[in-house]
C-alpha atoms as a PDB file:
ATOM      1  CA  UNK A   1      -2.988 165.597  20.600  1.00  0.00           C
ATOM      2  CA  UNK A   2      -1.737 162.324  19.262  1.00  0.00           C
ATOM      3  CA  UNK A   3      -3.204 161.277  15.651  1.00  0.00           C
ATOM      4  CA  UNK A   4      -5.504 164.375  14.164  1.00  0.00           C
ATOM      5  CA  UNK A   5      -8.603 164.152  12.909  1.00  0.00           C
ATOM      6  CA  UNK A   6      -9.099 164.000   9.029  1.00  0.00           C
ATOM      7  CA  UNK A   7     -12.232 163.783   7.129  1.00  0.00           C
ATOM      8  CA  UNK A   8     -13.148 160.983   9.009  1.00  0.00           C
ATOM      9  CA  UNK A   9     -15.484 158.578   7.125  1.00  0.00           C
ATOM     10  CA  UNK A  10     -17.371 155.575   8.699  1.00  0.00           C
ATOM     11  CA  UNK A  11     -15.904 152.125   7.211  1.00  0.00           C
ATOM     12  CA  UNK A  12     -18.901 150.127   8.798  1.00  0.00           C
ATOM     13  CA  UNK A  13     -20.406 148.158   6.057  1.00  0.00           C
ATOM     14  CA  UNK A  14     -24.051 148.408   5.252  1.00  0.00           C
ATOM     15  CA  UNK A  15     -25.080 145.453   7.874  1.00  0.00           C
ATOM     16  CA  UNK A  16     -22.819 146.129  10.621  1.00  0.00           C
ATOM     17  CA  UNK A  17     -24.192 150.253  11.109  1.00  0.00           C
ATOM     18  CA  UNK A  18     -27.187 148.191  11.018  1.00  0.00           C
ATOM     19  CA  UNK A  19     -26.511 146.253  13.387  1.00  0.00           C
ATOM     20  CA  UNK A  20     -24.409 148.825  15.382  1.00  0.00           C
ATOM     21  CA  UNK A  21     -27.821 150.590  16.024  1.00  0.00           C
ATOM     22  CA  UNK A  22     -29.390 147.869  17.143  1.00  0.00           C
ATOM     23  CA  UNK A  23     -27.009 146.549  19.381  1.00  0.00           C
ATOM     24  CA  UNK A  24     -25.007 149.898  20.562  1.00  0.00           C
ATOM     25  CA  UNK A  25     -27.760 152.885  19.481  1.00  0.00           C
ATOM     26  CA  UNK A  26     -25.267 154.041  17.007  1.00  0.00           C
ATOM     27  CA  UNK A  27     -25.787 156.370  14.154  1.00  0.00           C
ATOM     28  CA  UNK A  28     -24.599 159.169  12.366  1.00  0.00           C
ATOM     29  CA  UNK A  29     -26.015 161.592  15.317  1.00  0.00           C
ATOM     30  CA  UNK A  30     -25.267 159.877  17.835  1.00  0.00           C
ATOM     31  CA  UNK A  31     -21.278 159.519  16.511  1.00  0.00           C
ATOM     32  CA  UNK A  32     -20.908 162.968  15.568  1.00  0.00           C
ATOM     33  CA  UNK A  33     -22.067 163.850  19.430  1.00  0.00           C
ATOM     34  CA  UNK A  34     -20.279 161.005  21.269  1.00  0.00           C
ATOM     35  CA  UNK A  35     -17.138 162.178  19.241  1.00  0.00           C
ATOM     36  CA  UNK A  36     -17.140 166.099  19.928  1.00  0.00           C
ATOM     37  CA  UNK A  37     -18.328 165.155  23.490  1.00  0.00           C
ATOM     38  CA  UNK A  38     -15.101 162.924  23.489  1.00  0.00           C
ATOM     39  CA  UNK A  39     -12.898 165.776  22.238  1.00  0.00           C
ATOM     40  CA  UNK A  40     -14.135 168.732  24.033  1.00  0.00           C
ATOM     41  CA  UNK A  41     -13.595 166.703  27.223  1.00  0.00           C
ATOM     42  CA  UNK A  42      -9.802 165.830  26.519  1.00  0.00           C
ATOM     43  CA  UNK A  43      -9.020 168.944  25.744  1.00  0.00           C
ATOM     44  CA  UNK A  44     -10.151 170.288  29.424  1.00  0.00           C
ATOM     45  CA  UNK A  45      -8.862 167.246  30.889  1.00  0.00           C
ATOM     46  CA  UNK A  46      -5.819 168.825  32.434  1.00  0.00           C
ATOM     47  CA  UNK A  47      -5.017 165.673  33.802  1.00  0.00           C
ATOM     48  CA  UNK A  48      -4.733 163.634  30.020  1.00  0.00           C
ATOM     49  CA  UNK A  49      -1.577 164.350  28.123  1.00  0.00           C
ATOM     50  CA  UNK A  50      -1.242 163.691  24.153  1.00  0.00           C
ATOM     51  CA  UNK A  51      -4.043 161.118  23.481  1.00  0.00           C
ATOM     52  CA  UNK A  52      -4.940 160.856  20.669  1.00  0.00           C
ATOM     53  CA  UNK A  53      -7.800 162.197  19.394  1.00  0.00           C
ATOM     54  CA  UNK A  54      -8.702 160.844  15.948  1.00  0.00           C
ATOM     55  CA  UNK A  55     -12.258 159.253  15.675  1.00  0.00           C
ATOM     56  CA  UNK A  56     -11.370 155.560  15.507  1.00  0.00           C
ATOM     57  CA  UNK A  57      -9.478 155.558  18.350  1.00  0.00           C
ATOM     58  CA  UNK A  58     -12.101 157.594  20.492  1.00  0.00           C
ATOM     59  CA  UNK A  59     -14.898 155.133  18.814  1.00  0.00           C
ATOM     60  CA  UNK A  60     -13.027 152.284  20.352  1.00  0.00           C
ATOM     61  CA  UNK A  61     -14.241 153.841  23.558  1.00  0.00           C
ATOM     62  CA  UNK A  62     -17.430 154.915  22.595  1.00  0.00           C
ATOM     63  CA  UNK A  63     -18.661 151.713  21.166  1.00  0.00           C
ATOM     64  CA  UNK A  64     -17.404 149.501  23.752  1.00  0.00           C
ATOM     65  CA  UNK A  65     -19.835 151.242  26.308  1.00  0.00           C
ATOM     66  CA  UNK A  66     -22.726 151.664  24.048  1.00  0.00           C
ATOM     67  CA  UNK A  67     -21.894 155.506  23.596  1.00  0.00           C
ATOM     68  CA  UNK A  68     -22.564 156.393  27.136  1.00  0.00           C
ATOM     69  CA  UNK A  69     -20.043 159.888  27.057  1.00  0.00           C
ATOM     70  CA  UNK A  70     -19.412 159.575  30.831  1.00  0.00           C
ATOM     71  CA  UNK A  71     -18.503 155.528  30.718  1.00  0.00           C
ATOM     72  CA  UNK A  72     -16.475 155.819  27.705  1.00  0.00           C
ATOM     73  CA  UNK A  73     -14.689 158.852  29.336  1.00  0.00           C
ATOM     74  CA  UNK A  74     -13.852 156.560  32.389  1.00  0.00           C
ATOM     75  CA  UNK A  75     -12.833 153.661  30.171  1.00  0.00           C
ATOM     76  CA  UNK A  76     -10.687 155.430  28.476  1.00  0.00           C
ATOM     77  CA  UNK A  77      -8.912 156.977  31.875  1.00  0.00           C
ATOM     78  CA  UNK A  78      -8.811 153.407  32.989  1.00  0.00           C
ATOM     79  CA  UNK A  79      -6.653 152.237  29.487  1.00  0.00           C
ATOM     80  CA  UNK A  80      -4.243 155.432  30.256  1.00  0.00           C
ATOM     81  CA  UNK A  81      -3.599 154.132  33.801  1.00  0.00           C
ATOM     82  CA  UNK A  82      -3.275 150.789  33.020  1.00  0.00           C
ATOM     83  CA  UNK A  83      -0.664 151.562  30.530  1.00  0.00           C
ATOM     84  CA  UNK A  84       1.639 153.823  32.923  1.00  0.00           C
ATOM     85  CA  UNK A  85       0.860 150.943  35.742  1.00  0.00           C
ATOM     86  CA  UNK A  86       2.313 148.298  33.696  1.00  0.00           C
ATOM     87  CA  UNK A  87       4.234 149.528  31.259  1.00  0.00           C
ATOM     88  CA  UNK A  88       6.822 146.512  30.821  1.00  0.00           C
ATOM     89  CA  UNK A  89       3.238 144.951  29.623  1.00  0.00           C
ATOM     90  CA  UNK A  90       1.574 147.423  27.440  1.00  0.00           C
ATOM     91  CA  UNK A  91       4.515 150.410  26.843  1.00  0.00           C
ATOM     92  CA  UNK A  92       6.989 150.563  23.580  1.00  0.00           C
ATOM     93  CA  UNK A  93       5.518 148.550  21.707  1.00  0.00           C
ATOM     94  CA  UNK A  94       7.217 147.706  18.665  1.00  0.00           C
ATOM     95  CA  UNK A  95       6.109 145.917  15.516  1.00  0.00           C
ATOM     96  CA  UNK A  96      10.062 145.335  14.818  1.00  0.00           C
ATOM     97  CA  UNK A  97      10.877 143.898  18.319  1.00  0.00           C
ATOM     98  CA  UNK A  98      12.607 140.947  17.523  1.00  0.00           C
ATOM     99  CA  UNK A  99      10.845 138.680  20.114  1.00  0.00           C
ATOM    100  CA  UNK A 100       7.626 139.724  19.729  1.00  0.00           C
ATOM    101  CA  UNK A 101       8.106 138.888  16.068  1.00  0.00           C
ATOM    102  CA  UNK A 102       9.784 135.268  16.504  1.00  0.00           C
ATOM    103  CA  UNK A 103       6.511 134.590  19.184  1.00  0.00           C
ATOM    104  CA  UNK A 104       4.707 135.362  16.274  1.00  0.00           C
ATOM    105  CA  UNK A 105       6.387 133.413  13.600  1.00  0.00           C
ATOM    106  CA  UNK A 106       6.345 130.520  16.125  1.00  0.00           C
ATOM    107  CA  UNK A 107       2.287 131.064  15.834  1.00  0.00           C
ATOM    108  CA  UNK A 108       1.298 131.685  19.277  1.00  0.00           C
ATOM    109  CA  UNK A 109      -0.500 134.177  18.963  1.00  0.00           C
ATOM    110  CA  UNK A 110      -2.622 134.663  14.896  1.00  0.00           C
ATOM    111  CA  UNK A 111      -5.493 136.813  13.973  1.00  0.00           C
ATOM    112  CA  UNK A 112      -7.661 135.225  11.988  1.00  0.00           C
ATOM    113  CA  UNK A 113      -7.850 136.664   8.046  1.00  0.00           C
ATOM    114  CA  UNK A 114     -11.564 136.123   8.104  1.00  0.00           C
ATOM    115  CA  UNK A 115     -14.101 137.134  10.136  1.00  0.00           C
ATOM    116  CA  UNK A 116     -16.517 134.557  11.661  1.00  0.00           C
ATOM    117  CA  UNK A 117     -20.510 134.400  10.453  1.00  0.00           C
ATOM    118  CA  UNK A 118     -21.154 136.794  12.827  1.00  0.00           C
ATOM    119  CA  UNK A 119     -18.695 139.379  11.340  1.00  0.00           C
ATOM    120  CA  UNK A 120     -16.303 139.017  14.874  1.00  0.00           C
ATOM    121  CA  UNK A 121     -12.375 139.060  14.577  1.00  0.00           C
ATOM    122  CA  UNK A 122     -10.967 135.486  15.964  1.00  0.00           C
ATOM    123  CA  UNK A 123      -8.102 135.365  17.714  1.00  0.00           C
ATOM    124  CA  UNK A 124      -6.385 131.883  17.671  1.00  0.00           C
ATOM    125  CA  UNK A 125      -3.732 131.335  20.429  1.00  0.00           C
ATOM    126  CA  UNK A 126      -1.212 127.840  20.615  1.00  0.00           C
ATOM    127  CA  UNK A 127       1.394 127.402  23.477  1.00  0.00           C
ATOM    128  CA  UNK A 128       2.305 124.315  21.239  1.00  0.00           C
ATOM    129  CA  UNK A 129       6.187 125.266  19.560  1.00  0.00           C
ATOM    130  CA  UNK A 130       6.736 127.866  22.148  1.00  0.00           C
ATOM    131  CA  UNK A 131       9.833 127.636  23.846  1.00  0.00           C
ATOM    132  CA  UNK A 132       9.138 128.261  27.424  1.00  0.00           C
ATOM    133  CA  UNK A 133      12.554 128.470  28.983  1.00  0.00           C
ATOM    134  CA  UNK A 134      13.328 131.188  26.288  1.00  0.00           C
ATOM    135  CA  UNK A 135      10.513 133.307  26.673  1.00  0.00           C
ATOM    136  CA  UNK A 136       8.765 134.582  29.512  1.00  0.00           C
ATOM    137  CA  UNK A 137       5.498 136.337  30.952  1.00  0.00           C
ATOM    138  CA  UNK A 138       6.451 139.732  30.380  1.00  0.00           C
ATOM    139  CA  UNK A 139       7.177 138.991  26.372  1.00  0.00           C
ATOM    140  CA  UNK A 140       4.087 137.018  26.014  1.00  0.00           C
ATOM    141  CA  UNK A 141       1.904 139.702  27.692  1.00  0.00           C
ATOM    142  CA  UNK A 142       3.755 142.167  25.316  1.00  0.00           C
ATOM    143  CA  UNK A 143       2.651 140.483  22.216  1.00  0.00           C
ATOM    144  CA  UNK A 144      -0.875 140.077  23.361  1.00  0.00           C
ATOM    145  CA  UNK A 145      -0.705 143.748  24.041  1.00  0.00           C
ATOM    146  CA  UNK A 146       0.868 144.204  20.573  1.00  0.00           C
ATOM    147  CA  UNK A 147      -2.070 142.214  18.138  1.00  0.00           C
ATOM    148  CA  UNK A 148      -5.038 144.009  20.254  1.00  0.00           C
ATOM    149  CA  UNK A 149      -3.684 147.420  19.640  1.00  0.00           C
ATOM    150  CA  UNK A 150      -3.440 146.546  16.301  1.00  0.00           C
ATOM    151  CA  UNK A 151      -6.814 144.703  15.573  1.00  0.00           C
ATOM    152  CA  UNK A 152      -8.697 147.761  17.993  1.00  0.00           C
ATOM    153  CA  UNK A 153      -8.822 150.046  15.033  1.00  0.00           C
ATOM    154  CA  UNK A 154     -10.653 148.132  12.904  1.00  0.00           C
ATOM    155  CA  UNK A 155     -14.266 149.451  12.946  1.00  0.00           C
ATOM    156  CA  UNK A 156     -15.848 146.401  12.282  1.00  0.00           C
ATOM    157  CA  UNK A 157     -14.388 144.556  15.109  1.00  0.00           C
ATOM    158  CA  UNK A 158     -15.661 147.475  17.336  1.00  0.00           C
ATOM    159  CA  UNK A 159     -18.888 146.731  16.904  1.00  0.00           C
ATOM    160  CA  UNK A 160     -18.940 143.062  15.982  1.00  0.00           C
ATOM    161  CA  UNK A 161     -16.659 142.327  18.862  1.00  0.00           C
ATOM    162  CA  UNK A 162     -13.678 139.709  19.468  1.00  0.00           C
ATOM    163  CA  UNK A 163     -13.650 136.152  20.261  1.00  0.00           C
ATOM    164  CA  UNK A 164     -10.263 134.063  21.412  1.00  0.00           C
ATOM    165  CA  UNK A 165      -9.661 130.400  20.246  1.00  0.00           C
ATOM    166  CA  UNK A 166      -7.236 128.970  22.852  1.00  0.00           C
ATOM    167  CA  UNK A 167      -5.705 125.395  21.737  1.00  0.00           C
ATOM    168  CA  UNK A 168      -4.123 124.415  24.461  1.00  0.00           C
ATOM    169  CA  UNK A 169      -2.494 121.250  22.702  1.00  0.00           C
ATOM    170  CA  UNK A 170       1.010 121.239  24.122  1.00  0.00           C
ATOM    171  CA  UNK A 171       0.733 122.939  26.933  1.00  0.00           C
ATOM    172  CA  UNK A 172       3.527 121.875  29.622  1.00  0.00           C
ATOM    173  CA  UNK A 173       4.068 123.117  33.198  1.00  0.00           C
ATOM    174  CA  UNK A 174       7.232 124.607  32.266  1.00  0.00           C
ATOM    175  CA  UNK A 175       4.726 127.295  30.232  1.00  0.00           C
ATOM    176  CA  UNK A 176       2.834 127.251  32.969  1.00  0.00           C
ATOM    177  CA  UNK A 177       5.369 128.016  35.498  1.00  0.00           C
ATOM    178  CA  UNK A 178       6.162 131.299  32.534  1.00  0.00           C
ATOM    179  CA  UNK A 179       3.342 132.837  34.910  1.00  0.00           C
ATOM    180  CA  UNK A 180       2.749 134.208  38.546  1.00  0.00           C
ATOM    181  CA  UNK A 181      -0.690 134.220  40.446  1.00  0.00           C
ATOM    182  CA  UNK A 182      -0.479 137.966  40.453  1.00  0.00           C
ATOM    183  CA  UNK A 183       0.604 137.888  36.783  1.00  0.00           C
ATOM    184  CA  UNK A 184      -2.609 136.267  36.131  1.00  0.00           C
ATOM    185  CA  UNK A 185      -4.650 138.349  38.353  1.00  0.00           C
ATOM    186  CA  UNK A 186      -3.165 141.807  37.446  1.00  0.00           C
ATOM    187  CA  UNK A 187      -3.582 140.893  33.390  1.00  0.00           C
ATOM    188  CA  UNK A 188      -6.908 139.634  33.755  1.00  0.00           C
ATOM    189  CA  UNK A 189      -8.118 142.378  35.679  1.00  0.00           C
ATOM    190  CA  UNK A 190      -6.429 144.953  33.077  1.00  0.00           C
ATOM    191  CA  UNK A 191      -8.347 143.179  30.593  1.00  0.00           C
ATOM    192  CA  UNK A 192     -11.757 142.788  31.744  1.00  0.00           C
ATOM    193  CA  UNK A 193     -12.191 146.514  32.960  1.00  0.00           C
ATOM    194  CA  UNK A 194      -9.756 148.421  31.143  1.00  0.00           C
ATOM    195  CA  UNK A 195      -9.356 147.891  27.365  1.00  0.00           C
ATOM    196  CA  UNK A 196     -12.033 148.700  24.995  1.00  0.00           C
ATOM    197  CA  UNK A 197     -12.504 145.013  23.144  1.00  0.00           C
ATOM    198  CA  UNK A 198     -15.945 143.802  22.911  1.00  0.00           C
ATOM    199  CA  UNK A 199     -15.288 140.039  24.288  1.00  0.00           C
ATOM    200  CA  UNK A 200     -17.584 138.019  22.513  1.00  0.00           C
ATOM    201  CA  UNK A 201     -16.671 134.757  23.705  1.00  0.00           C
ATOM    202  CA  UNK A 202     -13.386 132.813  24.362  1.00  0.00           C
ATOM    203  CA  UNK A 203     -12.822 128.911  23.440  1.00  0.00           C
ATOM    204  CA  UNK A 204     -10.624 126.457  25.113  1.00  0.00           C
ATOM    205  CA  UNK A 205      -9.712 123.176  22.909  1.00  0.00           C
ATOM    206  CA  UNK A 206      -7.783 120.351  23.898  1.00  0.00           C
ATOM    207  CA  UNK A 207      -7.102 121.682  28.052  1.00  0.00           C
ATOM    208  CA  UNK A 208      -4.558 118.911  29.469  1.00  0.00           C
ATOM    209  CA  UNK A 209      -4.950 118.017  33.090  1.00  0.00           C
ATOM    210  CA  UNK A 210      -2.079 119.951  34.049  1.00  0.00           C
ATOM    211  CA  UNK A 211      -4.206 123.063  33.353  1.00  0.00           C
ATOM    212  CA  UNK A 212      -6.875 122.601  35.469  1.00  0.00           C
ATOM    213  CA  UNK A 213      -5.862 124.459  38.215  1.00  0.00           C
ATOM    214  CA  UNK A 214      -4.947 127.851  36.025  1.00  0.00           C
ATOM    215  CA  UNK A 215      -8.088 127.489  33.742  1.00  0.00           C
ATOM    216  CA  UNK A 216     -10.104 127.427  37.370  1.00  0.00           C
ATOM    217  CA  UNK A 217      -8.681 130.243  38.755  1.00  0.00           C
ATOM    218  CA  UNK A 218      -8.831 132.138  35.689  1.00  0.00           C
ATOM    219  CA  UNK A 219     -12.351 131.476  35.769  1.00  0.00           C
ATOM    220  CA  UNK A 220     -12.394 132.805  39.227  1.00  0.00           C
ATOM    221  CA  UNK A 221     -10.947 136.226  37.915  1.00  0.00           C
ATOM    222  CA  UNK A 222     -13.749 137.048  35.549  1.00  0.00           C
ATOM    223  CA  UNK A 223     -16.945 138.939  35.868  1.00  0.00           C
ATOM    224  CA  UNK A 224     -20.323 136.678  35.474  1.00  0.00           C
ATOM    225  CA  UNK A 225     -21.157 137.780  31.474  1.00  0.00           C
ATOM    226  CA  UNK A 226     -17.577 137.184  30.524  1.00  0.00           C
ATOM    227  CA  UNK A 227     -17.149 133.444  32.394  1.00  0.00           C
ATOM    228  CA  UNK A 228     -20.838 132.611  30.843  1.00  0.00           C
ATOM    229  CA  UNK A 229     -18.864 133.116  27.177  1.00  0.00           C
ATOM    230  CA  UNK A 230     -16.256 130.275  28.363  1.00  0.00           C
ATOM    231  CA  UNK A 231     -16.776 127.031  26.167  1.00  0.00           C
ATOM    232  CA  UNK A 232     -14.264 124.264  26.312  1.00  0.00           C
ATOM    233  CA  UNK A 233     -13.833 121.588  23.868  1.00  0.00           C
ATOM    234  CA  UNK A 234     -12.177 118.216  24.258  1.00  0.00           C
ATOM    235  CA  UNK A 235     -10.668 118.025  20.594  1.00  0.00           C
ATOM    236  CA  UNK A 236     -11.215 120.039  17.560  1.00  0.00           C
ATOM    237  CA  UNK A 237     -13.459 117.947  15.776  1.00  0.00           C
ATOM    238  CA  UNK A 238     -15.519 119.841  19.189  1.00  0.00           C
ATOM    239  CA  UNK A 239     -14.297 123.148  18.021  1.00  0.00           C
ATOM    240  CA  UNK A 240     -15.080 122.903  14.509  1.00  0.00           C
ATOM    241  CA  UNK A 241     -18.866 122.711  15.710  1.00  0.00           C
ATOM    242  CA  UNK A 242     -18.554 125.904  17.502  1.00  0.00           C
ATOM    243  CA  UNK A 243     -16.500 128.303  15.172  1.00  0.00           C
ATOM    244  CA  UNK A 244     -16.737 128.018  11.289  1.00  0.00           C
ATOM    245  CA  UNK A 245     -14.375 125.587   9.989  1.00  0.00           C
ATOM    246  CA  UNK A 246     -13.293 127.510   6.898  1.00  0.00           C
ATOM    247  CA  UNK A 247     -12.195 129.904   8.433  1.00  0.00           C
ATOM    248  CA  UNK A 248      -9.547 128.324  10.724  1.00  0.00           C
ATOM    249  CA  UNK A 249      -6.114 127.531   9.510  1.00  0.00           C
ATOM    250  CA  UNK A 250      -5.877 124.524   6.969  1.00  0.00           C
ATOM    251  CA  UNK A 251      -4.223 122.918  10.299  1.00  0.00           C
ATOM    252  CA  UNK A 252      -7.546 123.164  11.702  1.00  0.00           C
ATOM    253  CA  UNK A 253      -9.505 122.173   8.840  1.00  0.00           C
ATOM    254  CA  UNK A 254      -9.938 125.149   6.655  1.00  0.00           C
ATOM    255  CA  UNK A 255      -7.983 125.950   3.639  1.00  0.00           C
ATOM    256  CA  UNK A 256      -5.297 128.999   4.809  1.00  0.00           C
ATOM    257  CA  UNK A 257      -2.160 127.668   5.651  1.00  0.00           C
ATOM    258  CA  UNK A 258      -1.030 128.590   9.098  1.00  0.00           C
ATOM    259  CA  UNK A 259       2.241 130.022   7.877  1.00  0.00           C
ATOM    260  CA  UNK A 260       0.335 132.060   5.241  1.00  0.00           C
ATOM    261  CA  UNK A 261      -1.707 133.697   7.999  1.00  0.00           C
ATOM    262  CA  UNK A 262       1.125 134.495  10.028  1.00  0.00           C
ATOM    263  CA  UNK A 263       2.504 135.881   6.955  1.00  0.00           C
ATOM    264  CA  UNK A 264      -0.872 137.935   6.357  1.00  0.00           C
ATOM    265  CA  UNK A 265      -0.614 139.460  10.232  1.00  0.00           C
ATOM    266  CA  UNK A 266       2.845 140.401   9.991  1.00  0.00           C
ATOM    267  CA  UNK A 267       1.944 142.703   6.799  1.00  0.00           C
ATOM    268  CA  UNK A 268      -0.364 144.036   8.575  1.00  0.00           C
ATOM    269  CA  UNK A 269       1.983 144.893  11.855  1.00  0.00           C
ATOM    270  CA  UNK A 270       3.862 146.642   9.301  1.00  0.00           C
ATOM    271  CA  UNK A 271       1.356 148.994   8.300  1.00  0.00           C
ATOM    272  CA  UNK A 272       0.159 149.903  11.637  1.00  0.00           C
ATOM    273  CA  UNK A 273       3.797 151.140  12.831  1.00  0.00           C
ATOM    274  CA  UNK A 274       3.056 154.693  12.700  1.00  0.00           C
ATOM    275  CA  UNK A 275       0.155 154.362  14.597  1.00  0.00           C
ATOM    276  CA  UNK A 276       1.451 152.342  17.459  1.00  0.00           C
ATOM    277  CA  UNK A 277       4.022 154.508  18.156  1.00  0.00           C
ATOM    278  CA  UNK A 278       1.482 157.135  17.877  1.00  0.00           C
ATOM    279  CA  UNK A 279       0.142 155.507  21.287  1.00  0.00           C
ATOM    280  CA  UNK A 280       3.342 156.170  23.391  1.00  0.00           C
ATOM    281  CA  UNK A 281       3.185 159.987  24.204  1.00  0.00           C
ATOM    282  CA  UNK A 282       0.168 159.590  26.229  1.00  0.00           C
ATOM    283  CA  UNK A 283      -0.224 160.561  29.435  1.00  0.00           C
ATOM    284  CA  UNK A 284      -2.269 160.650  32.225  1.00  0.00           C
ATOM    285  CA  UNK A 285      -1.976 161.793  35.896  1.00  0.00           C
ATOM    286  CA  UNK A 286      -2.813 159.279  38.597  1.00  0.00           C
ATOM    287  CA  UNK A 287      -4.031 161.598  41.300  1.00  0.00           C
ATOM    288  CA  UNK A 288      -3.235 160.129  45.098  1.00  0.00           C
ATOM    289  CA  UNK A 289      -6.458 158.866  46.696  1.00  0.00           C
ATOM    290  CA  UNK A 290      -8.423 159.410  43.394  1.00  0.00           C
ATOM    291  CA  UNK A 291     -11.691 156.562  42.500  1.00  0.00           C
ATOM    292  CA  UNK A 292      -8.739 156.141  39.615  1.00  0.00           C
ATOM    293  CA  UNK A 293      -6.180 155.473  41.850  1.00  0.00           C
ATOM    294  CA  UNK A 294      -7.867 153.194  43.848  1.00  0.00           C
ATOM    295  CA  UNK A 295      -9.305 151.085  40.923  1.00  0.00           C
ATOM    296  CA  UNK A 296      -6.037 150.441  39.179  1.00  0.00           C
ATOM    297  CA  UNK A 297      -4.541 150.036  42.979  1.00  0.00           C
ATOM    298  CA  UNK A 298      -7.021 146.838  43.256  1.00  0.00           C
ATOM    299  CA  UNK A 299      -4.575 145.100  40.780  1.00  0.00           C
ATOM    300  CA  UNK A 300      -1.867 144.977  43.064  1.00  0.00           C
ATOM    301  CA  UNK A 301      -3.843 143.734  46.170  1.00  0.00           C
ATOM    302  CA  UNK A 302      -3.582 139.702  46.335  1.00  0.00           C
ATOM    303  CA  UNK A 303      -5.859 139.194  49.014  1.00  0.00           C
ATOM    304  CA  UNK A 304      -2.442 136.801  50.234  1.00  0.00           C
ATOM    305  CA  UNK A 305      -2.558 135.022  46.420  1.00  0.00           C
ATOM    306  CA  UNK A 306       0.954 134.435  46.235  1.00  0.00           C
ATOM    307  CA  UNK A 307       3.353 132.205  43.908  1.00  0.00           C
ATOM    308  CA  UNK A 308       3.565 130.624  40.752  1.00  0.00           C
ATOM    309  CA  UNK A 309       1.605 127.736  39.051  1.00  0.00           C
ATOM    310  CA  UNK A 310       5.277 125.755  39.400  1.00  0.00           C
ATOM    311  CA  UNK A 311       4.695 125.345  42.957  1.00  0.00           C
ATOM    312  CA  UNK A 312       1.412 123.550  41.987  1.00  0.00           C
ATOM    313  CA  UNK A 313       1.472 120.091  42.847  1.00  0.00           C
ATOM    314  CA  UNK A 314      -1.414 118.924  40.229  1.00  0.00           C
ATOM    315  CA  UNK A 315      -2.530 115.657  38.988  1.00  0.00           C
END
């Protein structure tokens, strides 16, 4: 069953267990139960195929719905699905794939070294440098895929949560042309209900005109709690008010060269190979008419949204 379990100790630091019972009624107890609950249930789960089964995987689950067994159980059904429904998105991933790493390198797409004052992984994304008549949606979904399966082991992000930095400085129709309504739709909706990252808040900086249209119908995809953690900011002077400056790339303000963090991540990519390929024998069985079925169906149906945003005549 994918990964085993090993004398699994809890890397939570002293403040965050603290604050993981507070916020997600999480101790010891209530681990230890969530967990066998987690495992007895796969292994009757006829329907689940090789998951993996090691406790910080299954505490992905477990944490993201405040260790309610049955919502966890469902979550975790729902990231199975998701990845056989899409798997040009969220399948064979690769930490050698030679695109994925030259998007990187390019810095689209850089996790943060240091964690924010309120312990939270940030997740800085730039269109700016990207060539968008090389590249298109399918790569760039793959690499977001990539970093979050990556970053979703680490314990302390599980409880303290993630938040995404979005500088949109740069950003040209010809990126966004990279991306279909349905794209948008389908990814958002994978997102929001089907991948066990505590979304803390998101931050737009410098949004051209040109984007207007995308950032309000991406607005128009989310659920109420995540578009109240939207915050856009007209420069980063702006942004530098909202997340701690020395903590950002020295681009940004803080002292970390860009290229250095980049450099940090890619280590780091490296070291998680094993266990992102661990992630590609699972299996699950989308019964025909199941509430499963249906749910991950609801990606598909556009409700007649059709297109791309290069048909968009905007100002």
């Amino acid at each position: 069953m994918g990964l085993s379990e090993e004398n699994y100790v809890c890397s939570l630091s002293a403040d965050t267990a603290k604050f993981a019972k507070q916020d997600l009624r999480e101790d010891e107890a209530t681990r230890e139960h969530g967990l066998k609950a987690m495992r007895e249930w796969l292994s009757k789960n006829a329907d689940i195929k090789n998951c993996r089964t090691d406790s910080v995987f299954l505490l992905r689950f477990l944490r993201c719905r405040k260790f309610s067994i049955p919502q966890a159980q469902e979550l975790l059904e729902r990231y199975l699905a998701i990845r056989q429904t899409y798997p040009h998105w969220f399948r064979k991933l690769d930490v050698d794939e030679a695109d994925l790493l030259e998007i990187i390198d390019a810095g689209y797409i850089i996790p943060l070294p240091e964690k924010d004052c309120f312990g939270r992984q940030i997740i800085l994304t730039r269109p700016k440098g990207i060539d968008a008549l090389k590249f298109n949606s399918v790569q760039m979904a793959r690499v977001h895929s990539l970093v979050c399966e990556v970053l979703m082991d680490d314990e302390e992000s599980q409880v303290r949560g993630f938040v995404h930095v979005n500088d949109e400085d740069g950003l040209t129709m010809s990126h966004l042309s990279m991306w279909s309504f349905a794209d948008v739709r389908s990814l958002i909706n994978c997102i929001q209900k089907s991948t066990p990252m505590r979304l803390k808040g998101t931050h737009f900086v410098n949004l051209p005109g040109i984007a207007n249209v995308l950032f309000e119908f991406f607005l128009s995809l989310l659920n109420d709690k995540l578009r109240g953690r939207i915050q856009t900011h007209k420069s980063n002077a702006e942004l530098q008010k909202a997340v701690d400056i020395n903590i950002l790339p020295k681009e940004y303000g803080g002292s970390v060269p860009m290229k250095d963090m980049i450099e940090q991540f890619k280590a780091k990519l490296k070291s998680q190979k094993s266990r992102i390929a661990s992630l590609e024998p699972m299996t699950i069985n989308i019964k025909p008419g199941s509430k499963l079925n249906m749910d991950i169906s609801q990606n598909d149906d556009l409700l007649g949204v059709t297109g791309s945003f290069r048909k968009l005549e905007v100002d």
